[in-house]
PDB file of N, CA and C in Angstrom:
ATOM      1  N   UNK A   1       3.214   8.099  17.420  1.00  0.00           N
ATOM      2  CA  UNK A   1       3.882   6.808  17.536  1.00  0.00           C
ATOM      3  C   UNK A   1       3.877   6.153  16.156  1.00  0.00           C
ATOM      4  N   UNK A   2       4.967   5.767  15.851  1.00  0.00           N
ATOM      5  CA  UNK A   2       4.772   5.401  14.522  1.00  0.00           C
ATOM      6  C   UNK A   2       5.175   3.561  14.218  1.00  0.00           C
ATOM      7  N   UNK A   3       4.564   3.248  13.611  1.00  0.00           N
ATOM      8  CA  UNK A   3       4.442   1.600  13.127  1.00  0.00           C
ATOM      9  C   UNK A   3       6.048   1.015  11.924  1.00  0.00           C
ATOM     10  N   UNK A   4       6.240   0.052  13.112  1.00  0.00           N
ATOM     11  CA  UNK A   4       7.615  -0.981  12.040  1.00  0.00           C
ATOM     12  C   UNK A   4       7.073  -2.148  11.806  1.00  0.00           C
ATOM     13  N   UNK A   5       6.626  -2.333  10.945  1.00  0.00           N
ATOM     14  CA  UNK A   5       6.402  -3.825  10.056  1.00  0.00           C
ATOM     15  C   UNK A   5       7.363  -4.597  10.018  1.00  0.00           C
ATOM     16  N   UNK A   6       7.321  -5.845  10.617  1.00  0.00           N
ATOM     17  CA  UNK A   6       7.990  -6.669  10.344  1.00  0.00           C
ATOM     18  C   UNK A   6       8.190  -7.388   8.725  1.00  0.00           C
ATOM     19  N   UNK A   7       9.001  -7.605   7.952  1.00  0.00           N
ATOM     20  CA  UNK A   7       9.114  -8.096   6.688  1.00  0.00           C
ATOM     21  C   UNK A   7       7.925  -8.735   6.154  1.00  0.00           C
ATOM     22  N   UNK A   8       7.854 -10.139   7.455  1.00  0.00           N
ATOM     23  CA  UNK A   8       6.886 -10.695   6.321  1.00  0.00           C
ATOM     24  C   UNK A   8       5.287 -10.053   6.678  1.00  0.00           C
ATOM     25  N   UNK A   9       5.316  -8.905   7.459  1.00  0.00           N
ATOM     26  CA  UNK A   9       4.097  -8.854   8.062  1.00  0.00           C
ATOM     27  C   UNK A   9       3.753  -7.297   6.481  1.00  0.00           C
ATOM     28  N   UNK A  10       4.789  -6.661   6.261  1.00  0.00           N
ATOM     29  CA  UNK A  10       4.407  -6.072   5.184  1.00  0.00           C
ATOM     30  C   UNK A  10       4.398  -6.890   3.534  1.00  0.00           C
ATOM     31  N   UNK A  11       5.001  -8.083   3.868  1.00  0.00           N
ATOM     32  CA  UNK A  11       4.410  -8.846   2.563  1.00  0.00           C
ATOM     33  C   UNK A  11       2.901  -9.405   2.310  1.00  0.00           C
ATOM     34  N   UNK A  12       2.169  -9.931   3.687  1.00  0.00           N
ATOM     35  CA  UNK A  12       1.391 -10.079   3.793  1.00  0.00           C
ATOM     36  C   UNK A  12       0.693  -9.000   3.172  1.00  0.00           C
ATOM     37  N   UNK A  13       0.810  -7.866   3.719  1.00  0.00           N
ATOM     38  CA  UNK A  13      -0.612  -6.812   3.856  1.00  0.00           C
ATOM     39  C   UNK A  13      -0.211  -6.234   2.166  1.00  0.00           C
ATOM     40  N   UNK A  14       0.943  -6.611   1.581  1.00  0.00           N
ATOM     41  CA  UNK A  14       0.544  -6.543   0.025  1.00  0.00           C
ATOM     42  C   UNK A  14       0.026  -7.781  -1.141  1.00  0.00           C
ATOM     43  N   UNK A  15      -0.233  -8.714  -0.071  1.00  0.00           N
ATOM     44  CA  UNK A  15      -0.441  -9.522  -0.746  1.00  0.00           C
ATOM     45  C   UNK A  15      -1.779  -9.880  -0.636  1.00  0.00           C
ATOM     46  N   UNK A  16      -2.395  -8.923   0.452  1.00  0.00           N
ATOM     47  CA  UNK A  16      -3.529  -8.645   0.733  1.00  0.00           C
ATOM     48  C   UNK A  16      -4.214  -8.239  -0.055  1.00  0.00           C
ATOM     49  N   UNK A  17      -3.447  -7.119  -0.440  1.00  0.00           N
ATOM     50  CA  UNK A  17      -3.978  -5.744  -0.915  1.00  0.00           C
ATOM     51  C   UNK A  17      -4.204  -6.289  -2.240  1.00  0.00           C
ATOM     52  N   UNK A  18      -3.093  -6.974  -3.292  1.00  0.00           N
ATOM     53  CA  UNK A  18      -3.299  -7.544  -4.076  1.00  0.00           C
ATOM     54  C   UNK A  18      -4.495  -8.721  -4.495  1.00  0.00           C
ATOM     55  N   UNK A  19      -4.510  -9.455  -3.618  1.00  0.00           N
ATOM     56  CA  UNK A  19      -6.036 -10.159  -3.255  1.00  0.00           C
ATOM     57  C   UNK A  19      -7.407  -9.134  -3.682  1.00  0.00           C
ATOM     58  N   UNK A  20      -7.136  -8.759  -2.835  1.00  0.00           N
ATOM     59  CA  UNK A  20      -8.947  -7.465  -2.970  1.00  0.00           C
ATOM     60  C   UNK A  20      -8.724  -6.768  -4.248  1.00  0.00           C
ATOM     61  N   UNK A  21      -7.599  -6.251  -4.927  1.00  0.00           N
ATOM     62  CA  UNK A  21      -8.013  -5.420  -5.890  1.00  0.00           C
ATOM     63  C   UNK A  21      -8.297  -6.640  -7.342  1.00  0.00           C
ATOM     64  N   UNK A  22      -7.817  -7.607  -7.226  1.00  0.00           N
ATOM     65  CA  UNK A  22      -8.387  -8.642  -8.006  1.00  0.00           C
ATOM     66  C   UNK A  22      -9.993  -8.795  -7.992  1.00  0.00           C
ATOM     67  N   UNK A  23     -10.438  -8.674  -6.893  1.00  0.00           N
ATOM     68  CA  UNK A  23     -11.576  -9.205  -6.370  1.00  0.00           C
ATOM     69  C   UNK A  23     -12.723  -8.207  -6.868  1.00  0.00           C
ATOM     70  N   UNK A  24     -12.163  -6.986  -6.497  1.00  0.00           N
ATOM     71  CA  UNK A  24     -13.022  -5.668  -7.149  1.00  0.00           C
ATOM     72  C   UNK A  24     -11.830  -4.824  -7.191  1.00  0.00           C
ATOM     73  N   UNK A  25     -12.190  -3.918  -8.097  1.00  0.00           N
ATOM     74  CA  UNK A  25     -11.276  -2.561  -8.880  1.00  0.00           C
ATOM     75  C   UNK A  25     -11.733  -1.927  -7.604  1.00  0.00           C
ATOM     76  N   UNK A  26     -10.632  -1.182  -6.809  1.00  0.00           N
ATOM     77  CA  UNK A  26     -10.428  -0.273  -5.642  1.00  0.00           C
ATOM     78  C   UNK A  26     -10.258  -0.904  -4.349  1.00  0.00           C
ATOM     79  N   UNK A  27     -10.640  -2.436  -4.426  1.00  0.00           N
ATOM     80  CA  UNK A  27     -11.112  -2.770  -2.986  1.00  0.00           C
ATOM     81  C   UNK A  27      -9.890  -3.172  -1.809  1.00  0.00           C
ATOM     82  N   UNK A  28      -8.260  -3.160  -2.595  1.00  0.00           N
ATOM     83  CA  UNK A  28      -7.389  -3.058  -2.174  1.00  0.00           C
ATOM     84  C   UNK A  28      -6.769  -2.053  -1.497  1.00  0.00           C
ATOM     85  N   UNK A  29      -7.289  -1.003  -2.128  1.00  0.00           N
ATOM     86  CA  UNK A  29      -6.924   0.670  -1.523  1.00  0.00           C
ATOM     87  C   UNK A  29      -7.996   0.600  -0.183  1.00  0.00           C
ATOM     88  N   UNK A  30      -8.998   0.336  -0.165  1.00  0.00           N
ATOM     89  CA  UNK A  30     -10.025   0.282   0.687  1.00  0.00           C
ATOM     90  C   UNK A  30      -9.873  -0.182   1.948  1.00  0.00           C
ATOM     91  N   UNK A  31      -9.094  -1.719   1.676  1.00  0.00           N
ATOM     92  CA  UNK A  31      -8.372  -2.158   2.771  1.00  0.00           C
ATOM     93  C   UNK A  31      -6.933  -1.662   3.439  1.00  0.00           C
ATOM     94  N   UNK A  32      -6.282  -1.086   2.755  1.00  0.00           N
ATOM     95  CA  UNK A  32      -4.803  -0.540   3.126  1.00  0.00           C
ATOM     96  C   UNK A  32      -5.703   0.749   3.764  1.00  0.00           C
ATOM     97  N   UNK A  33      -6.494   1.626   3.293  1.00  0.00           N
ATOM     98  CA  UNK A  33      -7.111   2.490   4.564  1.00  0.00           C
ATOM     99  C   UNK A  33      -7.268   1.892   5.979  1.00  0.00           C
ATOM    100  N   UNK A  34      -8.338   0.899   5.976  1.00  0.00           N
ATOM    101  CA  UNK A  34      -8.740   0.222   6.882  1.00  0.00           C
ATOM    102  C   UNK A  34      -7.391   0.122   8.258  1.00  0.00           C
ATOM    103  N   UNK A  35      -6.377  -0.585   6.954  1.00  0.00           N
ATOM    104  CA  UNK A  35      -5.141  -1.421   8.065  1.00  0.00           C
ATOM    105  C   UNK A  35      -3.936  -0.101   8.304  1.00  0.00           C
ATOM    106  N   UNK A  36      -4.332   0.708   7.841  1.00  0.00           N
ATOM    107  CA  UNK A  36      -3.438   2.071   8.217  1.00  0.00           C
ATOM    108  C   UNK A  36      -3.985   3.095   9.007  1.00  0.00           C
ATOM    109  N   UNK A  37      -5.464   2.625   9.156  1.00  0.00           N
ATOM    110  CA  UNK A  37      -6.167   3.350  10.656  1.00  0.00           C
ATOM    111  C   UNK A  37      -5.668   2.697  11.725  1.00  0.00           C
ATOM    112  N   UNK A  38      -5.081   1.299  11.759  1.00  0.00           N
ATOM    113  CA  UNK A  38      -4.812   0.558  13.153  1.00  0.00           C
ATOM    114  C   UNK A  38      -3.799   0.995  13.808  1.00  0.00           C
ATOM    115  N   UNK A  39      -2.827   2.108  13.467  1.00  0.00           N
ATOM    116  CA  UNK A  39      -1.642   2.119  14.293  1.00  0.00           C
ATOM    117  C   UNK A  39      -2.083   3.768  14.910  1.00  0.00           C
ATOM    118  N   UNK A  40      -2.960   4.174  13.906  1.00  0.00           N
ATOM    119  CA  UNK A  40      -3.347   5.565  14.923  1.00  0.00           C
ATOM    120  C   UNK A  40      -4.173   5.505  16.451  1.00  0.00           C
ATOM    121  N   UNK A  41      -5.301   4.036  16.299  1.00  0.00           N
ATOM    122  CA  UNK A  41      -6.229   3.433  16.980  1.00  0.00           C
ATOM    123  C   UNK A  41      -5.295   3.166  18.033  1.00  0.00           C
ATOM    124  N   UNK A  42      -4.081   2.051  17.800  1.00  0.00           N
ATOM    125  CA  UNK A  42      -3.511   1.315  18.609  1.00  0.00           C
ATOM    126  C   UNK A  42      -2.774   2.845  19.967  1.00  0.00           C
ATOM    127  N   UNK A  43      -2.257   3.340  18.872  1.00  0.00           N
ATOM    128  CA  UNK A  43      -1.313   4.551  19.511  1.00  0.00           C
ATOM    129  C   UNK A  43      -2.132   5.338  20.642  1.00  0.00           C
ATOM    130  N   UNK A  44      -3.656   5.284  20.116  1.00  0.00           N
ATOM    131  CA  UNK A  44      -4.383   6.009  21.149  1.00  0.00           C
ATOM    132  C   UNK A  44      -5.060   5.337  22.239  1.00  0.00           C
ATOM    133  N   UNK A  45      -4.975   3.812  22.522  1.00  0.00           N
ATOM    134  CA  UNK A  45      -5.580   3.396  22.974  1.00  0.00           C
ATOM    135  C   UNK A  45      -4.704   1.724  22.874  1.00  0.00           C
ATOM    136  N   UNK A  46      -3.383   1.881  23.402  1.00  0.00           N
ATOM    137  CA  UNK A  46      -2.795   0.511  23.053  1.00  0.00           C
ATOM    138  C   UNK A  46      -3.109  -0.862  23.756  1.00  0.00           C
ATOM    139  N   UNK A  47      -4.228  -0.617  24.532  1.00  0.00           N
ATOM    140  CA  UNK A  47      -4.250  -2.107  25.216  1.00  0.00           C
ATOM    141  C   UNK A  47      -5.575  -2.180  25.089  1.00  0.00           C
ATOM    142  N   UNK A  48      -6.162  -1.581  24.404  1.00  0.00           N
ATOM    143  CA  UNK A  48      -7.881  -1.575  23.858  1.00  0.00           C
ATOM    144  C   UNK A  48      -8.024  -2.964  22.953  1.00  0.00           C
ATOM    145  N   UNK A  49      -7.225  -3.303  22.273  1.00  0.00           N
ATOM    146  CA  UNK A  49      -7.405  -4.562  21.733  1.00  0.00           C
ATOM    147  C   UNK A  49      -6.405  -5.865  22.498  1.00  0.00           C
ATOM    148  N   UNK A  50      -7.320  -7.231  22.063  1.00  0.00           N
ATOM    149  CA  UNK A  50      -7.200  -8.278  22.958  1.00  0.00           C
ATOM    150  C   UNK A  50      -5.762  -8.933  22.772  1.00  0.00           C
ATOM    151  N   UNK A  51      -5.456  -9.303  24.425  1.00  0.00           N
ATOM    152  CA  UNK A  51      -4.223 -10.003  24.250  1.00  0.00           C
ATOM    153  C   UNK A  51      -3.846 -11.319  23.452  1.00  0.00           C
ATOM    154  N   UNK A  52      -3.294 -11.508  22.753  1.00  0.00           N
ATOM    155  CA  UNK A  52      -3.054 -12.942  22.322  1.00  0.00           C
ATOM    156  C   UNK A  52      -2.153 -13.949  22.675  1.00  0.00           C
ATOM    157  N   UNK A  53      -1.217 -13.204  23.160  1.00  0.00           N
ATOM    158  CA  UNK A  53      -0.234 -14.128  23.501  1.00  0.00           C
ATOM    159  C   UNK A  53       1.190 -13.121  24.252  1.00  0.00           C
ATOM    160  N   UNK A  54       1.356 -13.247  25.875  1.00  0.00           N
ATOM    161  CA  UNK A  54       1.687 -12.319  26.396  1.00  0.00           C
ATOM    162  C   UNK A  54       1.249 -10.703  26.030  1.00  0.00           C
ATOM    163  N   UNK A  55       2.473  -9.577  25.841  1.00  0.00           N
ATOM    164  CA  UNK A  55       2.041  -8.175  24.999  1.00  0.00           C
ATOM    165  C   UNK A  55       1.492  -8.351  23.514  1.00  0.00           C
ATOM    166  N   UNK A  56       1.629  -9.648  23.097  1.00  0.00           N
ATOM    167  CA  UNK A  56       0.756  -9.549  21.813  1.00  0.00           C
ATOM    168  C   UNK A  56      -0.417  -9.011  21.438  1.00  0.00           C
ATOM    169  N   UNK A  57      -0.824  -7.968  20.905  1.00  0.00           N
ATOM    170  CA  UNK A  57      -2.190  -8.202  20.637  1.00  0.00           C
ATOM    171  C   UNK A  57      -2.797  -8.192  19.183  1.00  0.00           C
ATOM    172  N   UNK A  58      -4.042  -7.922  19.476  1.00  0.00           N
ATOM    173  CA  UNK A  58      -4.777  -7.652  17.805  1.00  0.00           C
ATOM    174  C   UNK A  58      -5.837  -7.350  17.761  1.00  0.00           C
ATOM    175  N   UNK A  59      -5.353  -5.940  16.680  1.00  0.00           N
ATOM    176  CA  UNK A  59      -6.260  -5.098  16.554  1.00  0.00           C
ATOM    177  C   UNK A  59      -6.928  -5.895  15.231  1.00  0.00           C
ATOM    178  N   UNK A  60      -8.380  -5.903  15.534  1.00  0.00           N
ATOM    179  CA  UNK A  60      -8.968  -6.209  14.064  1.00  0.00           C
ATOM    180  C   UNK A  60      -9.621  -5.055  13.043  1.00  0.00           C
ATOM    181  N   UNK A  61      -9.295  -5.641  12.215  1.00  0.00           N
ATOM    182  CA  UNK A  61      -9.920  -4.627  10.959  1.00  0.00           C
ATOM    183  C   UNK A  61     -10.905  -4.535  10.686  1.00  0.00           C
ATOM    184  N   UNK A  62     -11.667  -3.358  10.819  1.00  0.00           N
ATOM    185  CA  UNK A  62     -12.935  -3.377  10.016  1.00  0.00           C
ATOM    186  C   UNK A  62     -13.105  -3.538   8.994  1.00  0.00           C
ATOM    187  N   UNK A  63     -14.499  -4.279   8.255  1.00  0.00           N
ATOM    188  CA  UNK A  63     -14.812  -4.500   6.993  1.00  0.00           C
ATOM    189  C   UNK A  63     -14.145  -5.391   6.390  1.00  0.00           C
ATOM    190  N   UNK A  64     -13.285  -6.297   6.883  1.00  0.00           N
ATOM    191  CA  UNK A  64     -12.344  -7.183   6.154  1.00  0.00           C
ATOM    192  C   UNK A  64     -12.324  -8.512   7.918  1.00  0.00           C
ATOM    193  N   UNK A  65     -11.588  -9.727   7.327  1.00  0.00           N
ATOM    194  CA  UNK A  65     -11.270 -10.435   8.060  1.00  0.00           C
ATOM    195  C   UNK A  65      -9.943 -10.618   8.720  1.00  0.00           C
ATOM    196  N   UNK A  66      -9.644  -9.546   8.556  1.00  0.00           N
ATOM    197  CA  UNK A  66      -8.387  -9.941   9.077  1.00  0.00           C
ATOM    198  C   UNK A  66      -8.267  -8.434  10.464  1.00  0.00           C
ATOM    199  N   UNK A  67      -6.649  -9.107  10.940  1.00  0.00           N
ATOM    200  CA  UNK A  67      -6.232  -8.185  12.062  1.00  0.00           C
ATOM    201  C   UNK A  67      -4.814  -8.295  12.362  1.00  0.00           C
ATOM    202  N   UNK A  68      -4.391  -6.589  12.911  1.00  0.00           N
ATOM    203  CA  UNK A  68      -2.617  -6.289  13.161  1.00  0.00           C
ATOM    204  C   UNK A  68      -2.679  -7.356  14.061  1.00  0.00           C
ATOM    205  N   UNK A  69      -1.044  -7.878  14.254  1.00  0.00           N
ATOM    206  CA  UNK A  69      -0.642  -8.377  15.545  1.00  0.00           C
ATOM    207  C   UNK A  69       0.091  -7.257  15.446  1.00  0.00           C
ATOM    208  N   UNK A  70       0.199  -6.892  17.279  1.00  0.00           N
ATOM    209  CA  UNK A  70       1.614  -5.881  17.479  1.00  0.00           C
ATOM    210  C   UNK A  70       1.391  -5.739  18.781  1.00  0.00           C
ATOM    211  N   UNK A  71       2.780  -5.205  19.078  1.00  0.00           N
ATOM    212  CA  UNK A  71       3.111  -5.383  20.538  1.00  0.00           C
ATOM    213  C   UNK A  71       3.389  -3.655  20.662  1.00  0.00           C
ATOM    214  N   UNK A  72       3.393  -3.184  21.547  1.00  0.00           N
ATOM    215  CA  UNK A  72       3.827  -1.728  21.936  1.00  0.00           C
ATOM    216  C   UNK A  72       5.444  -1.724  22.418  1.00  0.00           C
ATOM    217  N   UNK A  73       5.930  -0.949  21.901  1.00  0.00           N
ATOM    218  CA  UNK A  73       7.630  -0.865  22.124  1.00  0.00           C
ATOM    219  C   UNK A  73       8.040   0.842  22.529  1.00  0.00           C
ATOM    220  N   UNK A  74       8.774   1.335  22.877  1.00  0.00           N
ATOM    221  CA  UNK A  74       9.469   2.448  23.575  1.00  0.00           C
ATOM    222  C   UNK A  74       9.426   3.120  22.270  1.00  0.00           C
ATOM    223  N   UNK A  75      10.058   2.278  20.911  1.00  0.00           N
ATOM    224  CA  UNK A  75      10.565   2.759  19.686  1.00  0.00           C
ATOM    225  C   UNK A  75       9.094   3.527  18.663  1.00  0.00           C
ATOM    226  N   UNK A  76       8.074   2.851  19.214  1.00  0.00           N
ATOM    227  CA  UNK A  76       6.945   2.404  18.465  1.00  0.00           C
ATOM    228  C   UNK A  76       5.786   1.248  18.517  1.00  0.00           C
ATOM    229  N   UNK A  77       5.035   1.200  17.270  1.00  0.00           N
ATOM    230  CA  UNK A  77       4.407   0.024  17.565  1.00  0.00           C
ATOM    231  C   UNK A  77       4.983  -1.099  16.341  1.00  0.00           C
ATOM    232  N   UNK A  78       4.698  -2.081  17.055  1.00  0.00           N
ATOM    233  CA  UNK A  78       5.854  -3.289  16.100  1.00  0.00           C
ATOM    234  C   UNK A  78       4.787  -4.003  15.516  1.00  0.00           C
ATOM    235  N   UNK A  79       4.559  -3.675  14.579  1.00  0.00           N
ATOM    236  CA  UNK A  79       3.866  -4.776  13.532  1.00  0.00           C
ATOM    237  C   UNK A  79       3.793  -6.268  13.261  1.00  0.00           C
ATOM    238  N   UNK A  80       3.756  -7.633  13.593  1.00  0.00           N
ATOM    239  CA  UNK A  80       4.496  -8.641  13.704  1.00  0.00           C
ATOM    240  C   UNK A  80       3.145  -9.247  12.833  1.00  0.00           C
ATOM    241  N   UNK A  81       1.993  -8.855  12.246  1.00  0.00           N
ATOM    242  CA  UNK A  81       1.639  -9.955  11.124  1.00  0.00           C
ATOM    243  C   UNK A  81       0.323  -8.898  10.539  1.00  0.00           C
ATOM    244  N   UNK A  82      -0.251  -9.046   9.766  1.00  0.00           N
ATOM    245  CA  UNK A  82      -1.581  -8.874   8.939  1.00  0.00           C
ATOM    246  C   UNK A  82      -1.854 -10.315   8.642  1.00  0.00           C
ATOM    247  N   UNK A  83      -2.499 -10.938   9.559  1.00  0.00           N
ATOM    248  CA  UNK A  83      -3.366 -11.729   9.183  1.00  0.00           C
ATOM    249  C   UNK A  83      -4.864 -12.146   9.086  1.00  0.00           C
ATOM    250  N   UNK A  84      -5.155 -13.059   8.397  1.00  0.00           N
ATOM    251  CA  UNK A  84      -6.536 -13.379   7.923  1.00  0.00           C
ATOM    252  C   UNK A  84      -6.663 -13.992   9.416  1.00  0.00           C
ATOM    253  N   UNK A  85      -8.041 -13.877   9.700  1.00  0.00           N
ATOM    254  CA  UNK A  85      -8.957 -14.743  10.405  1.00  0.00           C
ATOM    255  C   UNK A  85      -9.097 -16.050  10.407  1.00  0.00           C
ATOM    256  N   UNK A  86      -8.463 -16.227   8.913  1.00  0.00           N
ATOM    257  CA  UNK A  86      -9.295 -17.710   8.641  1.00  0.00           C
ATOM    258  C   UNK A  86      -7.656 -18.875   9.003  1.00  0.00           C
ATOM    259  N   UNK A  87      -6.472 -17.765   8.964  1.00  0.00           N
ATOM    260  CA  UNK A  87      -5.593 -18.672   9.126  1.00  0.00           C
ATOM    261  C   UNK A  87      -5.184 -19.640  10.440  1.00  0.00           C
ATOM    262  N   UNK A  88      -4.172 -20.077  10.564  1.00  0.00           N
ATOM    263  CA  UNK A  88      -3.829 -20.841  11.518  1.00  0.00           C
ATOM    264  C   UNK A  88      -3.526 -19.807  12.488  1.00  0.00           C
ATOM    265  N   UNK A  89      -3.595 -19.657  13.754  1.00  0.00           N
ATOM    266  CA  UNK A  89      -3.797 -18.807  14.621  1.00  0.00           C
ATOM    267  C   UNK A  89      -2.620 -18.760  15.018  1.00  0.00           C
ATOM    268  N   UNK A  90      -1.149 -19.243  15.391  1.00  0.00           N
ATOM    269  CA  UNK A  90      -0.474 -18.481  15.988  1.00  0.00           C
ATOM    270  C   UNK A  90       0.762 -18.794  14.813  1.00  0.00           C
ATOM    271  N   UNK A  91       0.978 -19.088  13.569  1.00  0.00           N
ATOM    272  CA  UNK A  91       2.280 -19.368  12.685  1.00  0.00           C
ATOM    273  C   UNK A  91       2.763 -17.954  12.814  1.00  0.00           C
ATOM    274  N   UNK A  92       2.403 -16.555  13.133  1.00  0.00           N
ATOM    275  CA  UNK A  92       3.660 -15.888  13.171  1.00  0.00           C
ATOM    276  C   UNK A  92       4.174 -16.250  14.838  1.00  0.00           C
ATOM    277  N   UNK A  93       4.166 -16.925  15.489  1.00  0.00           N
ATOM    278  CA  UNK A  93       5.212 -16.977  16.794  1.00  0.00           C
ATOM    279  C   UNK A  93       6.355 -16.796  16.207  1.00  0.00           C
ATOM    280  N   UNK A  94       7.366 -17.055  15.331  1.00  0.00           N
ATOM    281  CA  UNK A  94       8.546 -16.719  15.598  1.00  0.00           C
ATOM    282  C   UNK A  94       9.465 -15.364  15.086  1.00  0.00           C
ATOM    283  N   UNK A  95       8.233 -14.883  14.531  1.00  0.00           N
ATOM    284  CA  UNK A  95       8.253 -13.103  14.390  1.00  0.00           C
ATOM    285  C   UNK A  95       8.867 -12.262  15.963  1.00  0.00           C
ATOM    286  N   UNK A  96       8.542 -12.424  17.125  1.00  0.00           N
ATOM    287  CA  UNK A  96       8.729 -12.402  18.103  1.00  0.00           C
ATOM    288  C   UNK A  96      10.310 -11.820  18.281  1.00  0.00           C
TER     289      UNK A  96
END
């Protein structure tokens, strides 16, 4: 099953990525592992992580604060944010 990122949900997760490797030399690659284990996880086990809002869910990331939103689709799994923990909890609704 393979993963479609929504636009801003792959700007995020480079702007992520960009974040951590500032932070420490590698620690950006470290996390793009992390958030590119979630769609194999999700695929094997898609309702293992918690609902958020109807089929929404989110998978969280290990070792980092953040977590996928994504919904399961016929096509795939739909990517709809990489977000932090710390943010406002539902500003991607209109990703949807």
């Amino acid at each position: 099953m393979r993963a479609i990122f929504h636009p801003l949900a792959e700007r995020e997760l480079l702007e992520a990525i960009a974040f951590y490797n500032l932070e420490s030399h590698g620690l950006g690659s470290l996390f793009l592992e992390e958030v590119e284990r979630a769609p194999t996880f999700i695929a094997d086990h898609p309702e293992a992580a918690v609902a958020v809002r109807g089929k929404i869910r989110r998978k969280l990331i290990r070792k980092f604060p953040y977590g996928v939103l994504y919904s399961v689709m016929p096509a795939g799994i739909r990517v709809l944010a990489i977000m932090t923990q710390k943010r406002r909890p539902f500003y991607w609704r209109e990703r949807i």
